[in-house]
PDB file of N, CA and C in Angstrom:
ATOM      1  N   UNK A   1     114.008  90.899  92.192  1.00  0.00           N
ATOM      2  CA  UNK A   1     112.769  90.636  92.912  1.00  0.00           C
ATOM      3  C   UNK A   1     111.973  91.936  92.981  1.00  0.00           C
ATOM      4  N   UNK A   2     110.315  91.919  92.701  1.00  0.00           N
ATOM      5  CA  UNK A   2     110.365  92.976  92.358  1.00  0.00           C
ATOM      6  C   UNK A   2     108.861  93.109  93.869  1.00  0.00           C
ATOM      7  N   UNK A   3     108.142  94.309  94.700  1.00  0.00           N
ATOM      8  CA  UNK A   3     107.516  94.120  95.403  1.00  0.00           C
ATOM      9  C   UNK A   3     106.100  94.334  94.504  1.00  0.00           C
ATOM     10  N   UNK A   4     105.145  93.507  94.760  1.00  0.00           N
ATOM     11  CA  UNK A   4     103.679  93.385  94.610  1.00  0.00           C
ATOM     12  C   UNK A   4     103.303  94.280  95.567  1.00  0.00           C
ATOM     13  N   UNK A   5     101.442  94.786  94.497  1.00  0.00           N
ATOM     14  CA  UNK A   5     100.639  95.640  95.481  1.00  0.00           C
ATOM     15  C   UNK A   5     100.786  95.258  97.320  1.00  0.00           C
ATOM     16  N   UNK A   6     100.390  94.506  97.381  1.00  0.00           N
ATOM     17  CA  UNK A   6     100.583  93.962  98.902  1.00  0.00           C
ATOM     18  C   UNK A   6     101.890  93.631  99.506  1.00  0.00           C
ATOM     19  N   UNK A   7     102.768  94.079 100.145  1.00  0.00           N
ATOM     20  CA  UNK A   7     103.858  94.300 100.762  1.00  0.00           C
ATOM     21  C   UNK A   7     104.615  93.137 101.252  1.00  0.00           C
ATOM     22  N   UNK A   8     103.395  91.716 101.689  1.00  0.00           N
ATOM     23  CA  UNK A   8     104.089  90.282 101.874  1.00  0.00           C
ATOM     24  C   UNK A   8     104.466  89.653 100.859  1.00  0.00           C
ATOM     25  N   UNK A   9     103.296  89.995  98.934  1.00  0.00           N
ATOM     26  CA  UNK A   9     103.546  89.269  98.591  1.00  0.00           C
ATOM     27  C   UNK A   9     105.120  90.052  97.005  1.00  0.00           C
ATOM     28  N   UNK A  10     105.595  88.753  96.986  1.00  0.00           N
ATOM     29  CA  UNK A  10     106.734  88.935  95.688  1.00  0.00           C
ATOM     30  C   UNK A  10     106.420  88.397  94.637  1.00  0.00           C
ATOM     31  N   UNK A  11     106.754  89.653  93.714  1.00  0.00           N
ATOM     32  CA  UNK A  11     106.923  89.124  92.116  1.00  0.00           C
ATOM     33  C   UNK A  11     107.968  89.017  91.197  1.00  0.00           C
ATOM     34  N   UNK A  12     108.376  87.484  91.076  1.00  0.00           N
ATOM     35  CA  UNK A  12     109.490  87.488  89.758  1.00  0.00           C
ATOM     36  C   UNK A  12     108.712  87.260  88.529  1.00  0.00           C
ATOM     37  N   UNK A  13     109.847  87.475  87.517  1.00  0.00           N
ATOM     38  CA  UNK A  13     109.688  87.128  86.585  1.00  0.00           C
ATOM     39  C   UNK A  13     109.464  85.592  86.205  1.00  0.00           C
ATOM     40  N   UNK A  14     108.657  84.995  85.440  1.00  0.00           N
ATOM     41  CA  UNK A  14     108.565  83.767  85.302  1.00  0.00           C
ATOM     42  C   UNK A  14     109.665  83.052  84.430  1.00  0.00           C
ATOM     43  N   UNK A  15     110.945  82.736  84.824  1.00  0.00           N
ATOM     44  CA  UNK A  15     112.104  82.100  84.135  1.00  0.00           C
ATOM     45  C   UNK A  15     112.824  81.387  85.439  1.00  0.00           C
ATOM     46  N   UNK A  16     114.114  80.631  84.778  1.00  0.00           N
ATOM     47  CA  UNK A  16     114.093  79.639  85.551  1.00  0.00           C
ATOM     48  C   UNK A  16     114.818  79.876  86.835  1.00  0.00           C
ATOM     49  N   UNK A  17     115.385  81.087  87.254  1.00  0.00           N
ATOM     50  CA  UNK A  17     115.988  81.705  88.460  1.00  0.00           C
ATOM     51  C   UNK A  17     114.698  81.433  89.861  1.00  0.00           C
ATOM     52  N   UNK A  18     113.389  81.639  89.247  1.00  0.00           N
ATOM     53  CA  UNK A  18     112.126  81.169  90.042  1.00  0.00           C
ATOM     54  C   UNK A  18     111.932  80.177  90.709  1.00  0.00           C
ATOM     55  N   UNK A  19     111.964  79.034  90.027  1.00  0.00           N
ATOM     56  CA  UNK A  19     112.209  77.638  90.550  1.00  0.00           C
ATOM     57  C   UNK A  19     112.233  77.959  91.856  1.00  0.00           C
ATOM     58  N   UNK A  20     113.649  78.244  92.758  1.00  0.00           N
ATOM     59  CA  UNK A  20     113.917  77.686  94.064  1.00  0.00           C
ATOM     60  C   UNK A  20     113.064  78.259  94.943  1.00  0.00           C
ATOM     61  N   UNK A  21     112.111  79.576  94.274  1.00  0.00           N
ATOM     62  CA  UNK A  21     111.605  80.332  95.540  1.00  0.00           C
ATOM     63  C   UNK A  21     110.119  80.004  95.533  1.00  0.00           C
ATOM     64  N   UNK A  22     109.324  79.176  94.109  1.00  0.00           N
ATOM     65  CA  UNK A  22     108.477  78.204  94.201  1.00  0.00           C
ATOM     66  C   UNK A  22     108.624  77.572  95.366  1.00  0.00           C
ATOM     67  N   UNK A  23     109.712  76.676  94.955  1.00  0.00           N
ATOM     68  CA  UNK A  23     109.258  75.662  96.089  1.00  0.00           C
ATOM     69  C   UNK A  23     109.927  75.765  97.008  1.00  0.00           C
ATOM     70  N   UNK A  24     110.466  76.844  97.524  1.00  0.00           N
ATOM     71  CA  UNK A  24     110.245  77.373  98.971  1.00  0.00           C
ATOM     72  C   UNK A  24     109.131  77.572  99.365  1.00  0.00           C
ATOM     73  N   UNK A  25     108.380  78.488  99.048  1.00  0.00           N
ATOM     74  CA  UNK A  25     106.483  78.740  99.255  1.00  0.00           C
ATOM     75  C   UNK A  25     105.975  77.642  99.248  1.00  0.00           C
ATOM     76  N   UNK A  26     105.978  76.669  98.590  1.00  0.00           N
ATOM     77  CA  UNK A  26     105.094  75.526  98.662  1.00  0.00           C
ATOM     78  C   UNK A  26     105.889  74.441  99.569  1.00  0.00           C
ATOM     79  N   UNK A  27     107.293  74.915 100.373  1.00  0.00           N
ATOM     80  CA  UNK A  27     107.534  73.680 101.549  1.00  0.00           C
ATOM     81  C   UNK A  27     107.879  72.651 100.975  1.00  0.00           C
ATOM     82  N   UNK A  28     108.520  72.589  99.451  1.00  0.00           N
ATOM     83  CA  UNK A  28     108.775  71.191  98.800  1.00  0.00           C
ATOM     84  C   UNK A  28     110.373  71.608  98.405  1.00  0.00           C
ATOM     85  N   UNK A  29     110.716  70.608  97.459  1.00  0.00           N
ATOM     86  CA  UNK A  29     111.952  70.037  96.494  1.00  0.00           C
ATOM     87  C   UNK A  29     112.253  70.212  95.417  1.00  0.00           C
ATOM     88  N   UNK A  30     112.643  70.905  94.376  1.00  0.00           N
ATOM     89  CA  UNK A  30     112.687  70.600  92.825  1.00  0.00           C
ATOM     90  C   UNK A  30     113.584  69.575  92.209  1.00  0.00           C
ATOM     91  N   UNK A  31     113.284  69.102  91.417  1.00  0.00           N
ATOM     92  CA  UNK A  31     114.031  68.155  90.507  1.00  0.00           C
ATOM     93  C   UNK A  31     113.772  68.103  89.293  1.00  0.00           C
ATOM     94  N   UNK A  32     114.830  68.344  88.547  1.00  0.00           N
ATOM     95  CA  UNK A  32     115.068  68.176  87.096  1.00  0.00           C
ATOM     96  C   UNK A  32     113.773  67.235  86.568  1.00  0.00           C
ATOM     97  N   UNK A  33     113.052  67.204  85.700  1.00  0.00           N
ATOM     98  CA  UNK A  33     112.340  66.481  85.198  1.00  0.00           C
ATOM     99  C   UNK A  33     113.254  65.583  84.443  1.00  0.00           C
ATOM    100  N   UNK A  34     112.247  63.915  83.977  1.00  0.00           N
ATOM    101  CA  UNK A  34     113.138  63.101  83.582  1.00  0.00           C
ATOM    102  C   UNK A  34     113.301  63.290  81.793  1.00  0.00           C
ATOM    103  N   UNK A  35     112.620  64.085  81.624  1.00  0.00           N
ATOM    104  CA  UNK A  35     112.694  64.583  80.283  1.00  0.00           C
ATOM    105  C   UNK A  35     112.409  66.413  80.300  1.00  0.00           C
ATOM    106  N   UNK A  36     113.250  66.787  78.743  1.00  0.00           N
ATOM    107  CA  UNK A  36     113.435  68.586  78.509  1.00  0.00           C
ATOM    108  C   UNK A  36     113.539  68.510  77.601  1.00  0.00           C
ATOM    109  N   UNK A  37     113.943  69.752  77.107  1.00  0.00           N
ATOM    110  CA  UNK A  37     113.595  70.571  75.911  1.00  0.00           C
ATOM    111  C   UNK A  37     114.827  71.090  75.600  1.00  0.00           C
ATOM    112  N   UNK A  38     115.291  71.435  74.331  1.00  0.00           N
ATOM    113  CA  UNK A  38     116.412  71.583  74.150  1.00  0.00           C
ATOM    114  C   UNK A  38     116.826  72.881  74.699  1.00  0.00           C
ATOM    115  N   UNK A  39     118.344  73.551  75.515  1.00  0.00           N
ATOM    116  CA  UNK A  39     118.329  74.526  76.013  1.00  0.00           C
ATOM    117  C   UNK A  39     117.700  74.866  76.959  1.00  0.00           C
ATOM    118  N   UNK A  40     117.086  74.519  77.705  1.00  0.00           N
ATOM    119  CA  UNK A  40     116.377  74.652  78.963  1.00  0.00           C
ATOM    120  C   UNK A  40     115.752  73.643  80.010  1.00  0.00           C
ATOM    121  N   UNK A  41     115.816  73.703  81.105  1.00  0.00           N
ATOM    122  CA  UNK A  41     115.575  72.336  82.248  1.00  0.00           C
ATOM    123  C   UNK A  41     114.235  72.494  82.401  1.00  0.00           C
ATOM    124  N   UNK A  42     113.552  71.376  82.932  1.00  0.00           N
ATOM    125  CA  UNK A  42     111.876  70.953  82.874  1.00  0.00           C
ATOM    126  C   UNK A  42     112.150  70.882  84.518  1.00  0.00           C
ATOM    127  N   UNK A  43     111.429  71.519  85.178  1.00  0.00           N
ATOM    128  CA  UNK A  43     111.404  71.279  86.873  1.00  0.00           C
ATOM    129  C   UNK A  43     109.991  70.494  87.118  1.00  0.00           C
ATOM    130  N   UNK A  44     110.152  69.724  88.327  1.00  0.00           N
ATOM    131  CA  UNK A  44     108.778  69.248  88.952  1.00  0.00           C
ATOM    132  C   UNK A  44     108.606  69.558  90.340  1.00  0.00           C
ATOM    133  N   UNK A  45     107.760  69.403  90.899  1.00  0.00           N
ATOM    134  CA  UNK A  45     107.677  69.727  92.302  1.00  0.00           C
ATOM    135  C   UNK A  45     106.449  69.175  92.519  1.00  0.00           C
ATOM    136  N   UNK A  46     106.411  68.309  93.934  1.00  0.00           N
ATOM    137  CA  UNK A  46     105.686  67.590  94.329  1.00  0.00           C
ATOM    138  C   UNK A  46     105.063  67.790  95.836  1.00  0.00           C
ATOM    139  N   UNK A  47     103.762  68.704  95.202  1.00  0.00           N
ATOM    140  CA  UNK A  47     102.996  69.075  96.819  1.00  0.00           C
ATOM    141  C   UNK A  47     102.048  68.367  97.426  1.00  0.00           C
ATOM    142  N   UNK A  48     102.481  67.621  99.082  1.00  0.00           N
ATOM    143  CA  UNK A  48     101.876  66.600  99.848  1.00  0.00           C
ATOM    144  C   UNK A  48     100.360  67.559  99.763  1.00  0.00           C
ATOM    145  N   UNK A  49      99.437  66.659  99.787  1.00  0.00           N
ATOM    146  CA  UNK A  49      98.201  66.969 100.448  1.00  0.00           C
ATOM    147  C   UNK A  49      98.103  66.650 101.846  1.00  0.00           C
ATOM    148  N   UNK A  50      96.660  65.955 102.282  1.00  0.00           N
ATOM    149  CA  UNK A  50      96.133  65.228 103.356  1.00  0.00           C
ATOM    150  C   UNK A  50      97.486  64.357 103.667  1.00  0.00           C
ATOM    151  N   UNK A  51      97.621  64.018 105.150  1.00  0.00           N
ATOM    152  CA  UNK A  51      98.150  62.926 105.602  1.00  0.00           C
ATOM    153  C   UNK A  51      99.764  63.105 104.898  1.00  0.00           C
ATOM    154  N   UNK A  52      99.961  64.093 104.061  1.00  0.00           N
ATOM    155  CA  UNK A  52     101.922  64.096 103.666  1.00  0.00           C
ATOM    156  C   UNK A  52     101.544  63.174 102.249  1.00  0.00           C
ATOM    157  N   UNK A  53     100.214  62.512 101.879  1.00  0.00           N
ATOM    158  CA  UNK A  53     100.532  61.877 100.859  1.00  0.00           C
ATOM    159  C   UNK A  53     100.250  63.158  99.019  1.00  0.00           C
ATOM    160  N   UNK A  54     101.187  63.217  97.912  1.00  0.00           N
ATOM    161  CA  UNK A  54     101.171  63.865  97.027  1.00  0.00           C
ATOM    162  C   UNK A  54      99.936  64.406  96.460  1.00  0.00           C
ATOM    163  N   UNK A  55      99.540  65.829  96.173  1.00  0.00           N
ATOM    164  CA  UNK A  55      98.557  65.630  96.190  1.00  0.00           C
ATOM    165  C   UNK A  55      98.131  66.685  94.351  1.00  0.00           C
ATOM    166  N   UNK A  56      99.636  67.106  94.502  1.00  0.00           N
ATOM    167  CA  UNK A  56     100.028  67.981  93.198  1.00  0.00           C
ATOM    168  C   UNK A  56     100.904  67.654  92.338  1.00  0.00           C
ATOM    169  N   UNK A  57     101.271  67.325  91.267  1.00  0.00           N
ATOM    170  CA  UNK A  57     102.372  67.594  90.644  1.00  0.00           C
ATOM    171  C   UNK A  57     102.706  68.514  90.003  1.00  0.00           C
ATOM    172  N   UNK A  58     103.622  69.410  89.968  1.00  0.00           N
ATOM    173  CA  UNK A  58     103.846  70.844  89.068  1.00  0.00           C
ATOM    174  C   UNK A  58     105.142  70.761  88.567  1.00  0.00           C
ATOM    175  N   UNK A  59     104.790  70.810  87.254  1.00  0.00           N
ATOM    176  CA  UNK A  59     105.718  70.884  86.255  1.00  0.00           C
ATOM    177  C   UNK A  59     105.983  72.392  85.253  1.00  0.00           C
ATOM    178  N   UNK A  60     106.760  72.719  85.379  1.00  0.00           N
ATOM    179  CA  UNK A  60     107.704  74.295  85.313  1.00  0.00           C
ATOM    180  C   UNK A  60     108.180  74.319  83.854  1.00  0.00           C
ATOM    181  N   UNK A  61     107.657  74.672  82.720  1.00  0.00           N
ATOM    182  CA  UNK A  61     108.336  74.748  81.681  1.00  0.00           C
ATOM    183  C   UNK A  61     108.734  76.462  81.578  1.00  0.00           C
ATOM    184  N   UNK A  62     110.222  76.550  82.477  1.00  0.00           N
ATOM    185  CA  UNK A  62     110.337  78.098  82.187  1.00  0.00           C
ATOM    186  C   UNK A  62     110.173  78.545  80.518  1.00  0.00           C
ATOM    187  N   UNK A  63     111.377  77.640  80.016  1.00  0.00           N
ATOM    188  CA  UNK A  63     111.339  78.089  78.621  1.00  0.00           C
ATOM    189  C   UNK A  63     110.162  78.264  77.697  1.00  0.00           C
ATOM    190  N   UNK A  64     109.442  77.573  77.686  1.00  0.00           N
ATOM    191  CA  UNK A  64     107.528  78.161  77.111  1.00  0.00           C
ATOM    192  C   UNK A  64     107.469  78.899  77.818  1.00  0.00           C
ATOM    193  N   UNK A  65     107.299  79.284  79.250  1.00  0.00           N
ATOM    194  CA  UNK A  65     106.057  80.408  79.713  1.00  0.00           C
ATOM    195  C   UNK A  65     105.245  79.433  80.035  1.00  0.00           C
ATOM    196  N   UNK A  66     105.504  77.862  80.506  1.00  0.00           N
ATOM    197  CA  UNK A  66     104.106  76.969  80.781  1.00  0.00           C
ATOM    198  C   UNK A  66     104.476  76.514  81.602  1.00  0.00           C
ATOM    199  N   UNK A  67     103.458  76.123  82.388  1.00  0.00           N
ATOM    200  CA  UNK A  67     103.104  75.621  83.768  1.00  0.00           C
ATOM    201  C   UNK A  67     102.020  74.104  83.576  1.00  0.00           C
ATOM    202  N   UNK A  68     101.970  73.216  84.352  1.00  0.00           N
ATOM    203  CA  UNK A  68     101.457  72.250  84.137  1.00  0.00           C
ATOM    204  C   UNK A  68     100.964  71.809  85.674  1.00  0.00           C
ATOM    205  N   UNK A  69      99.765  71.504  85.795  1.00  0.00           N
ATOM    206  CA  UNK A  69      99.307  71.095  86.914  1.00  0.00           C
ATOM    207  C   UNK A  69      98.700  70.015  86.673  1.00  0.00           C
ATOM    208  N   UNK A  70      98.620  68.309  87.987  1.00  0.00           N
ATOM    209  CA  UNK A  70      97.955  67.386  87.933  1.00  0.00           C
ATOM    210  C   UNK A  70      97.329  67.093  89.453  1.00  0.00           C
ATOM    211  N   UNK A  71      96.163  67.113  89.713  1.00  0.00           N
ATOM    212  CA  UNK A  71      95.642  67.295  90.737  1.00  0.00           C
ATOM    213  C   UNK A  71      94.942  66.236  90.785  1.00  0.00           C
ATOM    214  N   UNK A  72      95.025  64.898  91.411  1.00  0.00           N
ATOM    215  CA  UNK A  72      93.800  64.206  91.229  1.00  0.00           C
ATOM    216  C   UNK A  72      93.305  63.726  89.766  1.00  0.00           C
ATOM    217  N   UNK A  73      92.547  63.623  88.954  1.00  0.00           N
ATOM    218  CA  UNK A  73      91.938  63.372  87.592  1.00  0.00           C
ATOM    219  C   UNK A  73      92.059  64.537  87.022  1.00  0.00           C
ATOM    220  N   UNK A  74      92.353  65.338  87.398  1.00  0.00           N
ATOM    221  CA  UNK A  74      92.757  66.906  87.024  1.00  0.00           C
ATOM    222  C   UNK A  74      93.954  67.392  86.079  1.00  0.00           C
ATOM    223  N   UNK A  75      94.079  67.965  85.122  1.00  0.00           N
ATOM    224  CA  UNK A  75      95.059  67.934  84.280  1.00  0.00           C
ATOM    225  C   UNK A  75      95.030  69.924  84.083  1.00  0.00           C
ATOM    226  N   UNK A  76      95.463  71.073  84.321  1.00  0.00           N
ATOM    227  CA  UNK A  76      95.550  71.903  83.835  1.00  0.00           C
ATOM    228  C   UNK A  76      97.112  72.827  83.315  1.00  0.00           C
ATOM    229  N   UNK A  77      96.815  72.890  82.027  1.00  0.00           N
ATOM    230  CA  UNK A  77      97.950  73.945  81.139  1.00  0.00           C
ATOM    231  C   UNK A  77      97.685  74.942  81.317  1.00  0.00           C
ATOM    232  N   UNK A  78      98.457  75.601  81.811  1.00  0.00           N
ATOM    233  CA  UNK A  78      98.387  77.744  81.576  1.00  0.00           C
ATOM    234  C   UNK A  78      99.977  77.970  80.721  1.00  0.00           C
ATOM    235  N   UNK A  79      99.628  78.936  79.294  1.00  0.00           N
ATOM    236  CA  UNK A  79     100.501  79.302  78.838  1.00  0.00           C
ATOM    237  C   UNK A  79     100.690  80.734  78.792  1.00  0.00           C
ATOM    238  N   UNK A  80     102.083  81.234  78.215  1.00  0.00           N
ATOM    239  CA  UNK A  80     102.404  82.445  78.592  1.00  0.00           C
ATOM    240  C   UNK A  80     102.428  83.119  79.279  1.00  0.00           C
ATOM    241  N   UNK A  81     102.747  82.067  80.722  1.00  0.00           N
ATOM    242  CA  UNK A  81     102.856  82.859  82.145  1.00  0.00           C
ATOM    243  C   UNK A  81     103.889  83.727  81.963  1.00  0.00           C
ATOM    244  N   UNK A  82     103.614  84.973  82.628  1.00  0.00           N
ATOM    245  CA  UNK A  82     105.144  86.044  82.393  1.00  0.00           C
ATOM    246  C   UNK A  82     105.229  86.361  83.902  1.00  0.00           C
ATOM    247  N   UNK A  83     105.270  86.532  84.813  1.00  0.00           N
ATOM    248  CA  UNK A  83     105.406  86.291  86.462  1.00  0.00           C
ATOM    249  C   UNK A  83     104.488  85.421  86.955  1.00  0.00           C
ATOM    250  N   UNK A  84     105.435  85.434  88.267  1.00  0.00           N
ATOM    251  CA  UNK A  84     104.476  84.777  89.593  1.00  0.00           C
ATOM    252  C   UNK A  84     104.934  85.346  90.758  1.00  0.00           C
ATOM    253  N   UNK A  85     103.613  85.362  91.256  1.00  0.00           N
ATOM    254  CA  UNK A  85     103.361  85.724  92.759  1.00  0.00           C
ATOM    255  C   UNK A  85     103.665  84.979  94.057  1.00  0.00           C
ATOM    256  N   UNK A  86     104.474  85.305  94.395  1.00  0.00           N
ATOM    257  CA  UNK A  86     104.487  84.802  95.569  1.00  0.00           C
ATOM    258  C   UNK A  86     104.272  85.070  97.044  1.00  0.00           C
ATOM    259  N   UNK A  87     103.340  83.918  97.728  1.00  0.00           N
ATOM    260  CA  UNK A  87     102.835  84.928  99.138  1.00  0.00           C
ATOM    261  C   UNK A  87     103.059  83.664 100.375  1.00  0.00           C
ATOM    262  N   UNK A  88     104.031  84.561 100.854  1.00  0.00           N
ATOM    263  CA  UNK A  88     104.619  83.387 102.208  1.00  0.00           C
ATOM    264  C   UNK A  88     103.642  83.092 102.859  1.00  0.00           C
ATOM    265  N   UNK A  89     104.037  81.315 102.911  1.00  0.00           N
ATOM    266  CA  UNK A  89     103.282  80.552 103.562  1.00  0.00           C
ATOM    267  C   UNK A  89     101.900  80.014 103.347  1.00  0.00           C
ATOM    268  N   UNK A  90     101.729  80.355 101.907  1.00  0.00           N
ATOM    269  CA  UNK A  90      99.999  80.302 101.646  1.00  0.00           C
ATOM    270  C   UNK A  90     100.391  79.389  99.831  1.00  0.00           C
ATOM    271  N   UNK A  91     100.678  80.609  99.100  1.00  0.00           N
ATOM    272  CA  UNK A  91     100.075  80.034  97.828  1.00  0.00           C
ATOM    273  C   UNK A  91     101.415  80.585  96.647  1.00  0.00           C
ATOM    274  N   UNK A  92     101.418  80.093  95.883  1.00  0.00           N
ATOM    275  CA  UNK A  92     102.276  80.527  94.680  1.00  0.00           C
ATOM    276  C   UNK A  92     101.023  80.960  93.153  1.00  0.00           C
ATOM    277  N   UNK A  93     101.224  81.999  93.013  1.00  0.00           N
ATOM    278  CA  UNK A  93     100.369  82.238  92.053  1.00  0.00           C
ATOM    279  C   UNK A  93     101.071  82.929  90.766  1.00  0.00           C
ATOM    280  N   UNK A  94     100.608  81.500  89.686  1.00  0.00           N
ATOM    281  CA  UNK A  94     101.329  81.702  88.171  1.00  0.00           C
ATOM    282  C   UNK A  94     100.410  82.730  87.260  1.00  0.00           C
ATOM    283  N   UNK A  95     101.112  83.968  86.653  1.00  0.00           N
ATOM    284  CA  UNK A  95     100.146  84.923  85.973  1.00  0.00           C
ATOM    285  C   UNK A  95     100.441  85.001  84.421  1.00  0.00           C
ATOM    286  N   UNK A  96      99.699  84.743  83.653  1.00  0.00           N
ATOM    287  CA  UNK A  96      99.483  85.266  82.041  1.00  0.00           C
ATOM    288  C   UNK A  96      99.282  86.677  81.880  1.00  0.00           C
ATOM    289  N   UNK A  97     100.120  87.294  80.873  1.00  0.00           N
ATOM    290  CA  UNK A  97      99.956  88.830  80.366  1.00  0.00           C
ATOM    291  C   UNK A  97      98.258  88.888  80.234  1.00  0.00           C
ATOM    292  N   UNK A  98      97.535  88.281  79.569  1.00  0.00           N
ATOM    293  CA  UNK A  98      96.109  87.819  79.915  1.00  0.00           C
ATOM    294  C   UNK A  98      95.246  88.255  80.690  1.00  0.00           C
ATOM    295  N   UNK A  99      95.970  88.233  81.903  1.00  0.00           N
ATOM    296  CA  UNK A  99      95.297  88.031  83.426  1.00  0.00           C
ATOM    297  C   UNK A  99      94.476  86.643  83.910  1.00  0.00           C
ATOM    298  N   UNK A 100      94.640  85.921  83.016  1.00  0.00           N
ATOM    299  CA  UNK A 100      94.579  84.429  82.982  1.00  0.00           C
ATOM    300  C   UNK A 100      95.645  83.996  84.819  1.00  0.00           C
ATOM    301  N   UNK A 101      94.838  82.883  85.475  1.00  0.00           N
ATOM    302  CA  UNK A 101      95.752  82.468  86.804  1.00  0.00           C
ATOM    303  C   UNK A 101      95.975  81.075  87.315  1.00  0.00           C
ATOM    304  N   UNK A 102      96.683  80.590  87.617  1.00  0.00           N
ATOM    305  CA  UNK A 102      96.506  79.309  88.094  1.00  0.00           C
ATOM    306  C   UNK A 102      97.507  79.106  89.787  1.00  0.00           C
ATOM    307  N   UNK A 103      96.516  79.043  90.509  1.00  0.00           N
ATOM    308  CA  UNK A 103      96.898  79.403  92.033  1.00  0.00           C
ATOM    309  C   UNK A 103      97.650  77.883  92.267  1.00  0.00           C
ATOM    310  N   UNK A 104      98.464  77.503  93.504  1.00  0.00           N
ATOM    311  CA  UNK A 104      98.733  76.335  93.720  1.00  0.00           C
ATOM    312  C   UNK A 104      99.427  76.712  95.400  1.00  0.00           C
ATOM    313  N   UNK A 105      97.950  76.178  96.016  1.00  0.00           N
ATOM    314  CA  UNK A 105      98.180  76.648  97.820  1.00  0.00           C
ATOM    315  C   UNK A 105      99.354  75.257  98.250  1.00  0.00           C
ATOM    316  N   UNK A 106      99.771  75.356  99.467  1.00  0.00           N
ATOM    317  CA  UNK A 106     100.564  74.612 100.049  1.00  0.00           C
ATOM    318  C   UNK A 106     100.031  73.794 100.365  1.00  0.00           C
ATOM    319  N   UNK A 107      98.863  73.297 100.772  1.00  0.00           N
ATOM    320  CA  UNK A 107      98.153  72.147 101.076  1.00  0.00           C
ATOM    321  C   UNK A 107      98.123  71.355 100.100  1.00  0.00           C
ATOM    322  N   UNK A 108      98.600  71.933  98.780  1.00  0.00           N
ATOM    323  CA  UNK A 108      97.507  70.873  97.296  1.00  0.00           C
ATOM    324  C   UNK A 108      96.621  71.365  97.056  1.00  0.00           C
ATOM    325  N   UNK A 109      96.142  72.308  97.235  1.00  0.00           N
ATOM    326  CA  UNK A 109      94.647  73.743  96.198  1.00  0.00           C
ATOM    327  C   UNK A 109      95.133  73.805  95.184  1.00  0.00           C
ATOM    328  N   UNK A 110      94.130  73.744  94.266  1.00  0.00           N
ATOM    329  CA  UNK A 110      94.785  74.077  92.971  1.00  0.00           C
ATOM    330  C   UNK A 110      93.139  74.735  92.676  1.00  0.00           C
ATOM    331  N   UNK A 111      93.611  76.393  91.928  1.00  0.00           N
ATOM    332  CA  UNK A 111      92.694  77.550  91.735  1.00  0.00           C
ATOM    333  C   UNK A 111      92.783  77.634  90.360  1.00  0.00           C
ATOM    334  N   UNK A 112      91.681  77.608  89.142  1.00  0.00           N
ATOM    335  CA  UNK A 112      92.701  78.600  87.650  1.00  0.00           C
ATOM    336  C   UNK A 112      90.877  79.713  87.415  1.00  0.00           C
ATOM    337  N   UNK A 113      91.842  80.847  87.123  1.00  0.00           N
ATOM    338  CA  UNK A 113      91.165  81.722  86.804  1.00  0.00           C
ATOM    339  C   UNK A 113      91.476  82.044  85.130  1.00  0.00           C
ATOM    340  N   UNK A 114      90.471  81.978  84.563  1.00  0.00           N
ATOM    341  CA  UNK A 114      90.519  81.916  83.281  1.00  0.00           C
ATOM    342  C   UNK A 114      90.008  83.602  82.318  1.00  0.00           C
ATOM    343  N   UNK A 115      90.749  83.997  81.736  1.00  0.00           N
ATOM    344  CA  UNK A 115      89.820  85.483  81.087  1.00  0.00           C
ATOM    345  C   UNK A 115      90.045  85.202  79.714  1.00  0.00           C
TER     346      UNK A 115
END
């Protein structure tokens, strides 16, 4: 675990040891996706919005470096994530060598910063 500029928040590496501390920050569950890739597990995680009803789905492809977000009619891919940020109690933020971002707050926010 390694410490970020800012002292609350943490940065791992983006592989699959990550998983559990995702969705710790985001207050959810992981589960195996119902389909993978050879050699490596597909995670999902499912963040309530409004009212507790789902309002995210995030899907974890450690082995790419990809991340998958569905928000509503919303569909976004970020590839070659190589860490993520993590900042208690607020947001999980997936980073590309790039500087490419795709934020995902605990409420169901979903942020992508594109370069």
């Amino acid at each position: 675990m390694e410490r970020s500029r800012n002292s609350n928040i943490v940065t791992l590496p983006y592989e699959e040891g990550c998983v559990e501390s995702v969705a710790e920050i985001l207050g959810v569950t992981t589960e195996v996706a119902p389909f993978r890739m050879p050699g490596s597990n597909v995670w999902q995680l499912t963040v309530p919005g409004a009212n507790g009803r789902p309002s995210v789905l995030l899907t974890m492809w450690t082995g790419l470096h990809r991340v998958d977000v569905i928000s509503g009619l919303t569909t976004v891919v970020l590839n070659d994530v190589s860490v993520v940020d993590l900042v208690p109690g607020v947001e999980v933020q997936f980073r590309t060598s790039r500087r490419s971002m795709l934020i995902v707050a605990r409420q169901g926010n979903v942020i992508v910063r594109s370069s």
